[in-house]
Protein backbone atom coordinates (compact mmCIF):
# COMPACT_ATOMS: atom_id res chain seq x y z
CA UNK A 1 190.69 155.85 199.68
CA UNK A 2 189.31 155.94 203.03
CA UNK A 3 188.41 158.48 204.91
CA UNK A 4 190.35 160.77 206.94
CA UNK A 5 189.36 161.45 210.80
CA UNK A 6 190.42 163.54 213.62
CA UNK A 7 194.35 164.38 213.66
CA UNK A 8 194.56 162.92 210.35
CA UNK A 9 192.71 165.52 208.68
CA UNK A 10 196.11 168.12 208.60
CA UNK A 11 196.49 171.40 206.44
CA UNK A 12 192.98 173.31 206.80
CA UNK A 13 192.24 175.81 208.89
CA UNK A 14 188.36 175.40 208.32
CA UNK A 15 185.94 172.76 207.46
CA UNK A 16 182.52 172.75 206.84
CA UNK A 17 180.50 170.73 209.08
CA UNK A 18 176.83 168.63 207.96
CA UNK A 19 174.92 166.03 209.67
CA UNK A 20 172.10 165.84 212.06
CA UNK A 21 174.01 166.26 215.70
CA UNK A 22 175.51 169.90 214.16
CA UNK A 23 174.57 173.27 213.31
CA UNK A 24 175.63 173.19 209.70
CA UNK A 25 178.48 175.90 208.37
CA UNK A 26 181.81 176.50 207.87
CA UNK A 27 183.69 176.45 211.36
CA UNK A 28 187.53 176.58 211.95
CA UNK A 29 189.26 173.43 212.51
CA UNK A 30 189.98 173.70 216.17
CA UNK A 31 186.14 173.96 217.09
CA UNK A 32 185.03 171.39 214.74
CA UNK A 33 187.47 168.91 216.61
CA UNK A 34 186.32 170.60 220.09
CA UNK A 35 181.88 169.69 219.41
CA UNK A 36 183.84 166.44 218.14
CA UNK A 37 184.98 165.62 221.43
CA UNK A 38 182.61 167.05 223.22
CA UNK A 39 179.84 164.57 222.07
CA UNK A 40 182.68 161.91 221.89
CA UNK A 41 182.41 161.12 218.74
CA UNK A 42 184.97 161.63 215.63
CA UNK A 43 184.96 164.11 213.08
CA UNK A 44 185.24 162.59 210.06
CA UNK A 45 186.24 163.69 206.55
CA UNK A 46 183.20 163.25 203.98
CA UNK A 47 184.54 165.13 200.89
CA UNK A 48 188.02 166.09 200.61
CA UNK A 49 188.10 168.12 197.41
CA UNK A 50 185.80 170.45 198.69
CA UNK A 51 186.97 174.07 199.39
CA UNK A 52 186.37 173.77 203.06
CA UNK A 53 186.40 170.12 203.30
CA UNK A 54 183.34 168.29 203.80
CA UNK A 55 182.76 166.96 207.36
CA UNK A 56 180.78 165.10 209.68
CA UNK A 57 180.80 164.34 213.06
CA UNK A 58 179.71 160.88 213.99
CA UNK A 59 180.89 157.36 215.29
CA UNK A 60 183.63 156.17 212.89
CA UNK A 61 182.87 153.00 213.33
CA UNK A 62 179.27 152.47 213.04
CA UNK A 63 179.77 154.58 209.90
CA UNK A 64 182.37 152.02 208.28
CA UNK A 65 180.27 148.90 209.27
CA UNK A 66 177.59 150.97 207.70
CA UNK A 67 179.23 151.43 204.47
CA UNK A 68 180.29 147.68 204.37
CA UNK A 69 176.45 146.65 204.94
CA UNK A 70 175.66 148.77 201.81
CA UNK A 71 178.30 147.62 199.42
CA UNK A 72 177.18 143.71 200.64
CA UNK A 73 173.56 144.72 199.61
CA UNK A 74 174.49 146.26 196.42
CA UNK A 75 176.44 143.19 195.41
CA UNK A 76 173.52 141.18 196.27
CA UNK A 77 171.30 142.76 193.95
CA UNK A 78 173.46 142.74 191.22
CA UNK A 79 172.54 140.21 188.44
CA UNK A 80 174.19 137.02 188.22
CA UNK A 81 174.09 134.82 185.27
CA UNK A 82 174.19 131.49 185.20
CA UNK A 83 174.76 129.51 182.45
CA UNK A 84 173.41 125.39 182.71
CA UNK A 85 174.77 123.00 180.08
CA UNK A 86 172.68 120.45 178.43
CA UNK A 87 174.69 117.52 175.51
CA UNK A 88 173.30 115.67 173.05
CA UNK A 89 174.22 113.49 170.73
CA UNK A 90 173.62 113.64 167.15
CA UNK A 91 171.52 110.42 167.16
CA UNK A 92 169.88 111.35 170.42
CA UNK A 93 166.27 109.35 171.28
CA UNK A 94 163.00 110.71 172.10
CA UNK A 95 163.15 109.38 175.73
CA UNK A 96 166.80 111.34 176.80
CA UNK A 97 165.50 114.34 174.47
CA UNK A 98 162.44 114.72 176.54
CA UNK A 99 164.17 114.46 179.65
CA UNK A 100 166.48 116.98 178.77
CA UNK A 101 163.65 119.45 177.55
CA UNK A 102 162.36 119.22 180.98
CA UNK A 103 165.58 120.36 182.83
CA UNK A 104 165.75 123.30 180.33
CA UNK A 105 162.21 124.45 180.84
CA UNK A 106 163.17 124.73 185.06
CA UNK A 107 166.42 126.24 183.50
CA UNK A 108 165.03 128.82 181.89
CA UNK A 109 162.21 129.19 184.19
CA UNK A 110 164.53 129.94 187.21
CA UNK A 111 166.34 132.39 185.01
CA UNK A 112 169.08 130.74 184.18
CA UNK A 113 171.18 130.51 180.37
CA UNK A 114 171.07 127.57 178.86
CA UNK A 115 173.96 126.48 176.45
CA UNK A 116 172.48 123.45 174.58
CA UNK A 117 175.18 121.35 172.29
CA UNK A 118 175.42 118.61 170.44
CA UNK A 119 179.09 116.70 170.65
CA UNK A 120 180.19 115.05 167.91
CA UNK A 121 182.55 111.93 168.39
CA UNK A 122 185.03 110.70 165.59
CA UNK A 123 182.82 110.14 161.91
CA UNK A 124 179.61 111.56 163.60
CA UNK A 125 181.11 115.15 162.26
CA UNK A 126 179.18 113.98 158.91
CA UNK A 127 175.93 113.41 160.53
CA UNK A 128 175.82 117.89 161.39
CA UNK A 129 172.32 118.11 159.88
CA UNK A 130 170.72 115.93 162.51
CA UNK A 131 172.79 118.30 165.00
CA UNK A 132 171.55 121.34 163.44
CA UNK A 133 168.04 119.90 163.20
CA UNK A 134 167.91 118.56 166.57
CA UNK A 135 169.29 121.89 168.17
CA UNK A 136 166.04 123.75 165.97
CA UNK A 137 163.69 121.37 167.03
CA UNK A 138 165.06 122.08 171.15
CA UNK A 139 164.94 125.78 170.46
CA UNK A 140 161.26 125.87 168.59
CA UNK A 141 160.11 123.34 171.58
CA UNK A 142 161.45 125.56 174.40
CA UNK A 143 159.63 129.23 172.59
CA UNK A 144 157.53 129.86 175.30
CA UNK A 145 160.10 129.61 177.76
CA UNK A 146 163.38 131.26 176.39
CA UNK A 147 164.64 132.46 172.97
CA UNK A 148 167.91 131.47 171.07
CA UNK A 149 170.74 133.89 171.05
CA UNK A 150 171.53 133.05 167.52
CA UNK A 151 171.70 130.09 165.49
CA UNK A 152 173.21 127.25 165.70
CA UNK A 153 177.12 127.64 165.41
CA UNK A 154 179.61 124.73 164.88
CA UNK A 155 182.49 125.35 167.18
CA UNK A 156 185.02 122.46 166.93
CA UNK A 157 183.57 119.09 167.11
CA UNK A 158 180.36 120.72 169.19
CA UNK A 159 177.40 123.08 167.12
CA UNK A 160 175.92 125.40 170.39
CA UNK A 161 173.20 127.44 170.58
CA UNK A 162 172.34 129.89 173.94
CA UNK A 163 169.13 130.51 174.72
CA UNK A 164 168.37 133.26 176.94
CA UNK A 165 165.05 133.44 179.45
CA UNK A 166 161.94 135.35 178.27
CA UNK A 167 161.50 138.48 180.88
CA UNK A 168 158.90 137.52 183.05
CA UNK A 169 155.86 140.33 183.04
């Protein structure tokens, strides 16, 4: 809900007034509007469930873009995670295994989830050991890096495993 200013703020007689350009206190409606005006500025509602309302008297505006610069930086701070992909194939060389270890070291290293699976197309369904073995052998080879959310899981015609980034100290 935003906040109310001015003639908005209807049905009290006082307020109580904070900020730097004031003398704080409780102060009746009328002369909180008049040192509003005064200093041309607004006088602007802080806390309305207050008993007097909260107020302050200040430049709406700056105050708003203010407010809009702070939510902006909170939501910049916030953690984002990203989760990269990597597929394999049950009979998956040494070469394209090797190459794909790479890209999920600077995965990991960045920060970033990695979801690792191995897809299994038509009869290759039989051949789930070598999934399950190759998926152990990318999670023991990638230790120092990240850890595995959990084992190995067979989801459909895929078996995925997570694995999440060590914390850096």
């Amino acid at each position: 809900m935003p906040n109310r200013i001015n003639d908005k703020i209807r049905g009290v007689q006082e307020v109580r007034l904070v900020g730097d350009n004031v003398e704080q206190g409780i102060y009746s409606y009328r002369d909180a509007m008049r040192m509003a005006d005064e200093q041309n500025l607004d006088l602007v509602e802080i806390s309305a469930s207050a008993v007097p309302p909260v107020c302050r008297i200040l430049d709406y505006q700056k105050f708003l873009y203010q407010q809009k610069k702070k939510q902006k930086e909170q939501k910049q701070n916030s953690a984002k995670v990203v989760i990269k992909e990597i597929r394999f194939g049950p009979q998956t060389d040494d070469h394209d295994y090797n190459f794909k270890l790479k890209h999920a070291q600077e995965f990991l290293k960045e920060g970033s989830k990695v979801k690792a699976y191995v897809f299994f197309r038509g009869r290759a369904i039989m051949f789930k050991e070598q999934g399950e073995l190759l998926l152990a052998r990318f999670c023991q080879d990638l230790e120092e890096y990240g850890r595995p959310d959990r084992v190995p899981t067979l989801e459909g015609k895929r078996m995925i495993v997570f694995l999440t980034p060590k914390q850096k100290k």
